[in-house]
N, C-alpha and C. Protein backbone atom coordinates (compact mmCIF):
# COMPACT_ATOMS: atom_id res chain seq x y z
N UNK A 1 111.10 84.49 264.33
CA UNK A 1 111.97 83.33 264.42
C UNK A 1 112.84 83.40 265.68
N UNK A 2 113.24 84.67 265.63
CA UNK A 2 114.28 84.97 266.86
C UNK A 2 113.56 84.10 268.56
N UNK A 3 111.95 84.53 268.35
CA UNK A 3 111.23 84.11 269.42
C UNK A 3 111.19 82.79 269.80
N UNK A 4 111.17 81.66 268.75
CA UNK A 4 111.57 80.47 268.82
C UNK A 4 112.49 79.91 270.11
N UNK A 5 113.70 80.90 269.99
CA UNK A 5 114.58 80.63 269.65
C UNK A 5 115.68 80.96 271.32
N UNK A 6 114.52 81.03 272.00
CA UNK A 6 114.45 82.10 273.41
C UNK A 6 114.25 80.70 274.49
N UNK A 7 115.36 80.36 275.46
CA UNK A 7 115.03 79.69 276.46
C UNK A 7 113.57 79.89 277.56
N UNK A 8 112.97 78.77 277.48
CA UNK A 8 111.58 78.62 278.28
C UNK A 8 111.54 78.18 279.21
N UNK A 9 110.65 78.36 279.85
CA UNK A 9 111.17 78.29 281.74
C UNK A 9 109.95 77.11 281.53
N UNK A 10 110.40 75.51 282.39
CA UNK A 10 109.69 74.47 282.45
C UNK A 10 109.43 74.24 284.00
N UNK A 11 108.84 73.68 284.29
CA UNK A 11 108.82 72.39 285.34
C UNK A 11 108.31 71.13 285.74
N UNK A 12 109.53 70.60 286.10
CA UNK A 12 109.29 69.15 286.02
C UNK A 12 108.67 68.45 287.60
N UNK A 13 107.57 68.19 287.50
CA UNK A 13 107.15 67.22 288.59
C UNK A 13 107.23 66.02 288.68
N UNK A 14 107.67 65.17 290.07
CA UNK A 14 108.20 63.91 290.21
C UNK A 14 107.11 63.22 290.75
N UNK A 15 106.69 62.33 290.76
CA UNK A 15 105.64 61.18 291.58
C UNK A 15 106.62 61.66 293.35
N UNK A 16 105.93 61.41 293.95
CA UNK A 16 106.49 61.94 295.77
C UNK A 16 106.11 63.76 296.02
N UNK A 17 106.50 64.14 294.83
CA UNK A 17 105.64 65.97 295.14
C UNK A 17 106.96 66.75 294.82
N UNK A 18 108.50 66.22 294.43
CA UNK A 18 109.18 67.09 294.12
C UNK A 18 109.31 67.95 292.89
N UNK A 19 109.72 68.60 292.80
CA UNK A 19 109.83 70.02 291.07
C UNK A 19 111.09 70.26 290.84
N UNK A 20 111.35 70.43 289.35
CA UNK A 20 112.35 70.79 289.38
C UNK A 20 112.27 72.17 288.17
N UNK A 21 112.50 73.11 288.59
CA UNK A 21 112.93 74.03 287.52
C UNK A 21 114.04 74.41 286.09
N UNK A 22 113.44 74.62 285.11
CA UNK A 22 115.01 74.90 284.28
C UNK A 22 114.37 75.68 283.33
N UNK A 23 115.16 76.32 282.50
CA UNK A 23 115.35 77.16 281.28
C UNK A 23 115.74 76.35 279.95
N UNK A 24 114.95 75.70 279.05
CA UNK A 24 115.78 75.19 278.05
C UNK A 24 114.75 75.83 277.08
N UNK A 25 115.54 75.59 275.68
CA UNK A 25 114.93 75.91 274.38
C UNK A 25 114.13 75.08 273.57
N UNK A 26 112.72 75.30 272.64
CA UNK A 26 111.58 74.83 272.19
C UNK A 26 112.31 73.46 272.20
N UNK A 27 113.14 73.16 271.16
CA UNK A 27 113.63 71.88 270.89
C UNK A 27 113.69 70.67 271.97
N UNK A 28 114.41 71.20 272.80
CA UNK A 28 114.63 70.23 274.22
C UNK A 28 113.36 69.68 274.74
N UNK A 29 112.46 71.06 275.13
CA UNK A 29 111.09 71.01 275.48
C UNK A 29 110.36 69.55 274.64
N UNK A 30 110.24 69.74 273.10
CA UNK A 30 109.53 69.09 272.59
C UNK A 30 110.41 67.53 272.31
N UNK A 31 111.50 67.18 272.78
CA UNK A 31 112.28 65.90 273.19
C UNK A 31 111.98 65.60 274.05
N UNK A 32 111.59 66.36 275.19
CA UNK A 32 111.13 65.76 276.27
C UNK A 32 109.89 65.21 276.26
N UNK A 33 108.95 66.12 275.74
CA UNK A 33 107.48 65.50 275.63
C UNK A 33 107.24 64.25 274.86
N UNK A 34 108.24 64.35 274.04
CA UNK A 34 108.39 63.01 272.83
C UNK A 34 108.22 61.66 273.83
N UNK A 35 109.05 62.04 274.55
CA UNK A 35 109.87 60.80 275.84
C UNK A 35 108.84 60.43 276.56
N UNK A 36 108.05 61.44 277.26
CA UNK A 36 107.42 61.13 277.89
C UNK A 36 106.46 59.73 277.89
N UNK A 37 106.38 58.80 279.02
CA UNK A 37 105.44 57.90 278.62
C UNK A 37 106.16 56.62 278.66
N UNK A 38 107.90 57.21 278.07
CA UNK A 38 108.65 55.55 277.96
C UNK A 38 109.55 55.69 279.54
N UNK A 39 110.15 54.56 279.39
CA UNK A 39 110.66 54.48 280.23
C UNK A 39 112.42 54.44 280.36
N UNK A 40 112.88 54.44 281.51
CA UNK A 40 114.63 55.08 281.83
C UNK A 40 114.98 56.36 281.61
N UNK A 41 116.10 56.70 281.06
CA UNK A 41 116.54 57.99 281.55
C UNK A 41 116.34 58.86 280.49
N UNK A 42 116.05 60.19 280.49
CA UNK A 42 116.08 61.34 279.54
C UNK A 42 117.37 62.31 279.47
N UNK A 43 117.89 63.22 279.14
CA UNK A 43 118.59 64.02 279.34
C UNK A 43 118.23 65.16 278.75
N UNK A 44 118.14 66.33 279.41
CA UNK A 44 117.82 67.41 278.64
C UNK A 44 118.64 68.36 278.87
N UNK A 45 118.91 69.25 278.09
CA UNK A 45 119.72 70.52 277.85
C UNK A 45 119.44 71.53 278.42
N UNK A 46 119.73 72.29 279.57
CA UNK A 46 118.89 73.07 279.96
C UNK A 46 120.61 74.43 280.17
N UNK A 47 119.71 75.53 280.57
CA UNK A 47 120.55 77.07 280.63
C UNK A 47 121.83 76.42 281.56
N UNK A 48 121.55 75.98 282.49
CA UNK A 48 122.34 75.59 283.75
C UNK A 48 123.83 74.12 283.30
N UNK A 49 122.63 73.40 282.28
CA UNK A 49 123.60 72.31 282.54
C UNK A 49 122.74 70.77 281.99
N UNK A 50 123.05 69.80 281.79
CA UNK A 50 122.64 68.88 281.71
C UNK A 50 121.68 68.25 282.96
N UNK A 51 120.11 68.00 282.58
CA UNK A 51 119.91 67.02 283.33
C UNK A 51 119.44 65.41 282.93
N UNK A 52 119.60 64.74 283.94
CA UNK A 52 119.00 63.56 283.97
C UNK A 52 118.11 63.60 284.16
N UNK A 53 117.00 63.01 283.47
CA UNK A 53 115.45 62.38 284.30
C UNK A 53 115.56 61.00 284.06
N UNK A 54 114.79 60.38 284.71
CA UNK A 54 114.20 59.11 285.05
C UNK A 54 112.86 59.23 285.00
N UNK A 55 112.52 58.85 283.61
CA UNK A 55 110.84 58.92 282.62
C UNK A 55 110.34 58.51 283.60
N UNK A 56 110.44 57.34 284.56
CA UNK A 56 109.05 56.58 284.88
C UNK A 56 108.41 57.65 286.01
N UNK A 57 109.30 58.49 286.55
CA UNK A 57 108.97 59.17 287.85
C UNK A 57 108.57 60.56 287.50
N UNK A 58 108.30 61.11 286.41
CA UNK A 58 107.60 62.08 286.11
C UNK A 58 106.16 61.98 286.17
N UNK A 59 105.70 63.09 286.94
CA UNK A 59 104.38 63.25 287.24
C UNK A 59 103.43 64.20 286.20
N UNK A 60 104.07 64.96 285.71
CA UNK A 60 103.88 66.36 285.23
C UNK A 60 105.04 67.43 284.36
N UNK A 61 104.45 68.13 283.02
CA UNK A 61 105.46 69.36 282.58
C UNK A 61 104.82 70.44 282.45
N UNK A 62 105.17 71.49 283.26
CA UNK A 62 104.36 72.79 283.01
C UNK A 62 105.49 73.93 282.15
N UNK A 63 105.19 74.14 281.46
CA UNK A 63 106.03 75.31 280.08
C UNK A 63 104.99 76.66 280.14
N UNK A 64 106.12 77.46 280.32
CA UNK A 64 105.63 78.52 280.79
C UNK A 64 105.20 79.27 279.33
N UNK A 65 104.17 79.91 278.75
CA UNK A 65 104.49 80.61 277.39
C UNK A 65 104.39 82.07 277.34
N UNK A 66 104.66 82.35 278.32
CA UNK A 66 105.06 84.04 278.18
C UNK A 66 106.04 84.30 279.01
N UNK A 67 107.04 85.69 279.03
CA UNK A 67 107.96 86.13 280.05
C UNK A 67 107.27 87.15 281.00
N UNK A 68 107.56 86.67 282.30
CA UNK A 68 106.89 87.71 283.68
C UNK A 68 107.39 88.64 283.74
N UNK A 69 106.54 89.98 283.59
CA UNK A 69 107.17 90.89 283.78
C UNK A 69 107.06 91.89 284.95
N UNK A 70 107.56 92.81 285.60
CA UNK A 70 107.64 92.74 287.01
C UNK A 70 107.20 94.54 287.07
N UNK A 71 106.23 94.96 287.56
CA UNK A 71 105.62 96.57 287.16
C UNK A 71 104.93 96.49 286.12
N UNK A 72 104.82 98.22 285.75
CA UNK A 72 103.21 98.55 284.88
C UNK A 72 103.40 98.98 283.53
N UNK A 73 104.77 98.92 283.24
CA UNK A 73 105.75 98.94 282.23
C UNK A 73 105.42 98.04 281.02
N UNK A 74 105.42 98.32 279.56
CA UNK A 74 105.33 97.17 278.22
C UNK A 74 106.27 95.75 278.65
């Protein structure tokens, strides 16, 4: 459950080629995908802070599902 429960690293692609990175939790994630499709603004909860989107200009969401780990280490 705890795993749930663990901020996920997303990114958001814009129609023009921009990205945006954030950290939010399953919940947010799956509000956003809900959204997806309609149109005006979203807001999502993320580690950093509130953002705005503007539905119509999303291109793309990539959700990362594992944590990177860096060496040869568990």
């Amino acid at each position: 459950m705890a795993e749930r429960e663990r901020p996920q690293r997303i990114t958001i692609g814009f129609i023009g080629g921009q990205a945006l990175a954030a950290r939010v939790l399953p919940d947010e994630l799956t509000k956003l995908r809900n959204a997806l499709g309609s149109t005006g603004w979203h807001d999502v909860a993320a580690e950093d802070g509130t953002i705005a989107i503007d539905l119509e200009k999303v291109a793309y969401v990539i959700a990362e599902h594992e944590e990177h780990r860096v060496g040869f280490g568990t």
